[in-house]
Protein backbone atom coordinates (compact mmCIF):
# COMPACT_ATOMS: atom_id res chain seq x y z
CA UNK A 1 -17.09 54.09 -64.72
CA UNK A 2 -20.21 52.95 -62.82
CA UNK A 3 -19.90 51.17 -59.44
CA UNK A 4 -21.67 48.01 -58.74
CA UNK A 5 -22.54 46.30 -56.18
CA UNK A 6 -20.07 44.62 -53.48
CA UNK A 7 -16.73 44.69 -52.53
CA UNK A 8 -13.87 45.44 -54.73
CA UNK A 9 -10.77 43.02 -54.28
CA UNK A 10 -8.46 45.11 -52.39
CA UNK A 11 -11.61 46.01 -50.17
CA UNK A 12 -12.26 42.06 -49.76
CA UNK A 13 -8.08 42.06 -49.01
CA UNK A 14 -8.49 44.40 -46.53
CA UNK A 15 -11.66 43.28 -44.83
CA UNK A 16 -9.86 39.54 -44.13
CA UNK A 17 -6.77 40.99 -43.04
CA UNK A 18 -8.76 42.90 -40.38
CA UNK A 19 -10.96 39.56 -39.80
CA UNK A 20 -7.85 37.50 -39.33
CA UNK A 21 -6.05 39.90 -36.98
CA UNK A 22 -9.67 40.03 -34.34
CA UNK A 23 -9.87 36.04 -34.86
CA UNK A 24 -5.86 35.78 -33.91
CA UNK A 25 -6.48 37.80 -30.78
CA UNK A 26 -9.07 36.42 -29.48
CA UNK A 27 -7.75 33.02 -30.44
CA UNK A 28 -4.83 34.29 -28.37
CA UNK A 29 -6.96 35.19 -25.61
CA UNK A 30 -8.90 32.04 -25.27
CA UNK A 31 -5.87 29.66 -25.34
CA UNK A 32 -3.75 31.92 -22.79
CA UNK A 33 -6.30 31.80 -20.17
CA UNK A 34 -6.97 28.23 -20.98
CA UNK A 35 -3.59 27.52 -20.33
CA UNK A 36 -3.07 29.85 -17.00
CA UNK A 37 -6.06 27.89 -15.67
CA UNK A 38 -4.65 24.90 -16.62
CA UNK A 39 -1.08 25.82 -14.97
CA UNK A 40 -3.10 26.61 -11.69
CA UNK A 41 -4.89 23.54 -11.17
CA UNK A 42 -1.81 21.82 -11.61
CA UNK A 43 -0.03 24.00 -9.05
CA UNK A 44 -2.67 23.83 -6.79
CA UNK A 45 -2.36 19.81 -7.14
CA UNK A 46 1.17 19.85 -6.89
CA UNK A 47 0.95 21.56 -3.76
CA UNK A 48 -2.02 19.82 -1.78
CA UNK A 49 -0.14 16.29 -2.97
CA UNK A 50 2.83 17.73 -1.16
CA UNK A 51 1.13 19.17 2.02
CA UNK A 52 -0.80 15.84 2.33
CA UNK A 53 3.10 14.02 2.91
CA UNK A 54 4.05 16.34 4.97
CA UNK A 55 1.13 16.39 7.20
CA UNK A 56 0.97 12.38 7.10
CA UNK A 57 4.35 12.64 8.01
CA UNK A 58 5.06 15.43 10.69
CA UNK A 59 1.94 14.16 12.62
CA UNK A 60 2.75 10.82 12.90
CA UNK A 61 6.53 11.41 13.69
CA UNK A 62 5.00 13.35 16.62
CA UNK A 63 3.08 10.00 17.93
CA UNK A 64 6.08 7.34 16.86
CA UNK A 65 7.23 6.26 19.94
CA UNK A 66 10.01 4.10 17.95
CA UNK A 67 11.39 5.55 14.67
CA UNK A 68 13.21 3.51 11.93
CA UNK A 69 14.12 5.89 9.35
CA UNK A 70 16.14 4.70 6.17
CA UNK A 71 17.24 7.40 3.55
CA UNK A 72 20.69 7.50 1.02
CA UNK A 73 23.42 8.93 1.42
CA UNK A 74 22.01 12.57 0.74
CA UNK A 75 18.88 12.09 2.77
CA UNK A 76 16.73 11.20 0.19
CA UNK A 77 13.71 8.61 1.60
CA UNK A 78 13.84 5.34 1.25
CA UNK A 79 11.41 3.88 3.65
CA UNK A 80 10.07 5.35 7.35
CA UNK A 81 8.90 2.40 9.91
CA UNK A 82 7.26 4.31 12.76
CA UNK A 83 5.65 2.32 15.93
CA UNK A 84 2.77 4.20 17.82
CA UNK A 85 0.50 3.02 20.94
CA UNK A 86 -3.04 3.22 20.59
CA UNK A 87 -4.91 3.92 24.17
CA UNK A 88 -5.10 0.83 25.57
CA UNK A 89 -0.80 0.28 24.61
CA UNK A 90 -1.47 -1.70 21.65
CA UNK A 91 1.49 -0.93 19.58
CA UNK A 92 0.95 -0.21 15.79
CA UNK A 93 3.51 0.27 13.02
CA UNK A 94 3.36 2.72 10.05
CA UNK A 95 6.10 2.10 7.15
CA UNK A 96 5.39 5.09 4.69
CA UNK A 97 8.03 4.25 1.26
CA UNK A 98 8.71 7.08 -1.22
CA UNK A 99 9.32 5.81 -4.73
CA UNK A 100 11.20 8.16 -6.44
CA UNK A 101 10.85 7.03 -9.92
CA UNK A 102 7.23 7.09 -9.95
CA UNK A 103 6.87 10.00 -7.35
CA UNK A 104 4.34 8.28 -5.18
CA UNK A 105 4.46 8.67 -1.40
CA UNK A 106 2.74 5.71 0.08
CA UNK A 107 1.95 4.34 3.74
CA UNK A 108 1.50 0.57 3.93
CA UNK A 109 0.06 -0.72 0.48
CA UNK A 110 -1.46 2.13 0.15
CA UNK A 111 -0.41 5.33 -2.31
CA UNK A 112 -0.99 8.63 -0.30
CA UNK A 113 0.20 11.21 -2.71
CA UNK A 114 1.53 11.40 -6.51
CA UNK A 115 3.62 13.84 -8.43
CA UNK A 116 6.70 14.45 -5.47
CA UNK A 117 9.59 14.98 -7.09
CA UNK A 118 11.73 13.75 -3.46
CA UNK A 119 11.37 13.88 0.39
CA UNK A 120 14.49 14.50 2.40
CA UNK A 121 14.58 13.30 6.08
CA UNK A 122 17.10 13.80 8.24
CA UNK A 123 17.97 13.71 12.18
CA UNK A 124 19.52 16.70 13.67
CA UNK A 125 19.91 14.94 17.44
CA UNK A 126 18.19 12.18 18.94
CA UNK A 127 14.88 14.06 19.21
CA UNK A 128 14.76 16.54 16.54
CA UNK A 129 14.23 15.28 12.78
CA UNK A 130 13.84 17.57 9.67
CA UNK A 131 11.82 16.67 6.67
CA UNK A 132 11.86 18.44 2.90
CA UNK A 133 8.89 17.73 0.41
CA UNK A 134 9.26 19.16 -3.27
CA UNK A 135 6.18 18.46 -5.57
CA UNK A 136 6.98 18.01 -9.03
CA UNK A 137 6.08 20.99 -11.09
CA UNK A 138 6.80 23.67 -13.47
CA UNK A 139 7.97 25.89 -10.90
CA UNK A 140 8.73 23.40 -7.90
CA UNK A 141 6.93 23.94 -4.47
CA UNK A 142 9.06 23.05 -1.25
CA UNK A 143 8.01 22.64 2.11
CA UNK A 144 9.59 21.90 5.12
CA UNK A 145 9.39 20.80 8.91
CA UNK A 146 10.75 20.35 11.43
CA UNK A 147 9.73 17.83 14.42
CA UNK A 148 10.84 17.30 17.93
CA UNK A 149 9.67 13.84 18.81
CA UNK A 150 10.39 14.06 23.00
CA UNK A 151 8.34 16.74 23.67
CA UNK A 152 5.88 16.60 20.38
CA UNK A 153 6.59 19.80 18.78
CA UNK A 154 6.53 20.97 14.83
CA UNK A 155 6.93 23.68 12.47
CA UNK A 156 6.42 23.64 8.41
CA UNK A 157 6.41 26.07 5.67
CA UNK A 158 7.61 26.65 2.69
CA UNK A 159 11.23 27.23 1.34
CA UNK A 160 14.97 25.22 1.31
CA UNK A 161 16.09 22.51 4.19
């Protein structure tokens, strides 16, 4: 029997079985490190929206001269009224409101951050208060502080309350 020209059938089989296995991979490839970038920048976002409320907050707990803090019953925010004087004794408040459903941390009118799952406050004495961030997240980020308002000292970092 004489050959001709081109591929056979089972050698056409065999040649898109082998072009469908190189397309899968690097199919499979592409979308994984599309999706690990993906999972990154929303990490990263997650985070800085949950180290900007916990700077706005720590800082100006550390000014607040008068502190109205109203949470529930297990700490969770409700609303923070702080009063600070500006330098020539001008007093100033701050009300920062965390709305829970919507996760938005705001101070006046104003949103400040999106995507926190809750912010827990609490006083440990009359000059020490604690505060908890969590971002909202895959895996979620906490941070925490801790502020002494009488002689203006704070710590943060990550991890529980």
């Amino acid at each position: 029997m004489k050959k001709t020209a081109g591929l056979t059938l089972i050698e056409m089989v065999i040649a898109l079985g082998l072009w469908l296995v190189l397309m899968s991979g690097i199919l499979f490839v592409w979308q994984y490190t599309a999706m690990s970038g993906a999972n990154l920048f929303e990490r990263q976002n997650a985070f800085e929206n949950a180290r900007i409320t916990m700077d706005a907050l720590l800082m100006n707990l550390q000014l607040a001269w008068e502190i109205d803090l109203k949470t529930d019953s297990e700490d969770n925010l409700d609303s923070l009224a702080l009063w600070q004087l500006d330098p020539q004794d001008r007093a100033y408040e701050y009300l920062f409101t965390f709305h829970a459903d919507r996760g938005e941390f705001r101070i006046g009118g104003n949103a400040l951050a999106s995507g926190i799952a809750e912010i827990k406050m609490a006083r440990v004495d009359e000059t020490r208060m604690t505060v908890m961030v969590v971002a909202a997240c895959d895996e979620p980020i906490v941070l925490w502080g801790c502020v002494d308002v009488r002689y203006k000292d704070m710590e943060w970092g990550f991890g529980g309350f």
